[in-house]
Protein backbone atom coordinates (compact mmCIF):
# COMPACT_ATOMS: atom_id res chain seq x y z
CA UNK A 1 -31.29 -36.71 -7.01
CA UNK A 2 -29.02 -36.75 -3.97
CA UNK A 3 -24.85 -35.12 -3.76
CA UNK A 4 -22.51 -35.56 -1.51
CA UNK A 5 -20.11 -32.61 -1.30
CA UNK A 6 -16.87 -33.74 0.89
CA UNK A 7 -14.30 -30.31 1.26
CA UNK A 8 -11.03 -31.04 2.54
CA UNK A 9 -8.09 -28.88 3.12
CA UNK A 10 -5.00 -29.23 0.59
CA UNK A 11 -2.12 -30.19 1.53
CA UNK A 12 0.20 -28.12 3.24
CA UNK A 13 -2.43 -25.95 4.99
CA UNK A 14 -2.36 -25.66 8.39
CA UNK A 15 -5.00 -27.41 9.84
CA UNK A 16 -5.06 -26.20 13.54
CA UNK A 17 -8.78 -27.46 14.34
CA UNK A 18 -7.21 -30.91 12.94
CA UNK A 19 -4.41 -30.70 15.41
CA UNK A 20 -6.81 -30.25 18.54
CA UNK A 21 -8.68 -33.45 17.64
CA UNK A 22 -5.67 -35.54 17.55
CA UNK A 23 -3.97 -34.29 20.76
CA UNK A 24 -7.49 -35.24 22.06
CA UNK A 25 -7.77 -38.53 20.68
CA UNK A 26 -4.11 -39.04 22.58
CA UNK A 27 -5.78 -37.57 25.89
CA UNK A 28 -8.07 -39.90 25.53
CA UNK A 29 -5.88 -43.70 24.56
CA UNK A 30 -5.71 -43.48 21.25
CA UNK A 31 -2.10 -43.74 21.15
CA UNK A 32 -1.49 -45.00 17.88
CA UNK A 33 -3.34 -42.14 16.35
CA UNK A 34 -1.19 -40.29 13.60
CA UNK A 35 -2.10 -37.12 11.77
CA UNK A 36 -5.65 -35.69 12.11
CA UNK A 37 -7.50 -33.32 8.75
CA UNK A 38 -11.05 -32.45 9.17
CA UNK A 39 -13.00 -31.26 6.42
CA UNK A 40 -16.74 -30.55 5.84
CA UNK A 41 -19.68 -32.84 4.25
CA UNK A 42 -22.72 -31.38 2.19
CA UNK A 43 -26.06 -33.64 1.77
CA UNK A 44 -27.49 -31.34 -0.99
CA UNK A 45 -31.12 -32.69 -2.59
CA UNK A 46 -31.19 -31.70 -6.13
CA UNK A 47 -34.73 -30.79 -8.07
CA UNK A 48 -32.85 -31.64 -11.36
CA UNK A 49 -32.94 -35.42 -13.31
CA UNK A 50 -30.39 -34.62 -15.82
CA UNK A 51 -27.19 -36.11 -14.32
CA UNK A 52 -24.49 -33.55 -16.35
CA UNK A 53 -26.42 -30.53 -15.27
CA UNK A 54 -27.02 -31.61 -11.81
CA UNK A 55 -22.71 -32.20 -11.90
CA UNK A 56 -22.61 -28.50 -13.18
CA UNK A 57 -24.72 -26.73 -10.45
CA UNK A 58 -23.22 -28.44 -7.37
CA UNK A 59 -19.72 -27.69 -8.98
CA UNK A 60 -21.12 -23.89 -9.07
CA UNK A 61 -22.28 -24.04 -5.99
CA UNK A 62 -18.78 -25.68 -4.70
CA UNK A 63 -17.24 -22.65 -6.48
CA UNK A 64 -19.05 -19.94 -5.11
CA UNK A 65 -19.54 -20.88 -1.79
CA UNK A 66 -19.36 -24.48 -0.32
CA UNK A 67 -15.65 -24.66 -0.39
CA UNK A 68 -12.85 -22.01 -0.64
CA UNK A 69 -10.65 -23.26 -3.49
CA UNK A 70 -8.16 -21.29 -2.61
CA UNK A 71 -7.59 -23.76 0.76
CA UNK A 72 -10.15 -26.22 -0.09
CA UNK A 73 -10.64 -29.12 -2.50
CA UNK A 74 -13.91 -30.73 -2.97
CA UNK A 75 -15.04 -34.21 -4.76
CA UNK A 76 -18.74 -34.83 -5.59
CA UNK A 77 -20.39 -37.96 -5.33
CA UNK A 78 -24.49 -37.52 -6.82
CA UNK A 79 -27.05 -40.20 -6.81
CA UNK A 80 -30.08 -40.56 -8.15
């Protein structure tokens, strides 16, 4: 089994490595270029076949270290 882990920053936080990327997308022509967020992506291979408790750990493991909630939100997408 395969997750995805995508970790974004919420809304209303400062996102000054977001900021650089879109003032260089305008250096570079991309005019019409609005607002730029970057976030973080997490291929994680999972030993487990039991989908619910594969869910669980990656949520854990989104929890305690893959994304700081506090800033960060996180979705999970797991295949099999």
């Amino acid at each position: 089994m395969k997750a995805r882990v995508t970790v974004t920053l919420k809304s209303g936080v400062l996102d000054p490595q977001g900021q650089a990327i879109q003032g260089s997308l305008k250096s570079l022509g991309f005019s019409g270029v609005g607002a730029v967020r970057q976030g973080k992506v997490f291929d994680v291979e999972l030993g487990e076949s039991d989908l619910s408790q594969a869910e669980a750990n990656v949520r854990a493991m989104c929890e305690k270290l893959l994304a700081n909630t506090v800033i960060e939100n996180y979705t999970i997408e797991i295949t099999p």
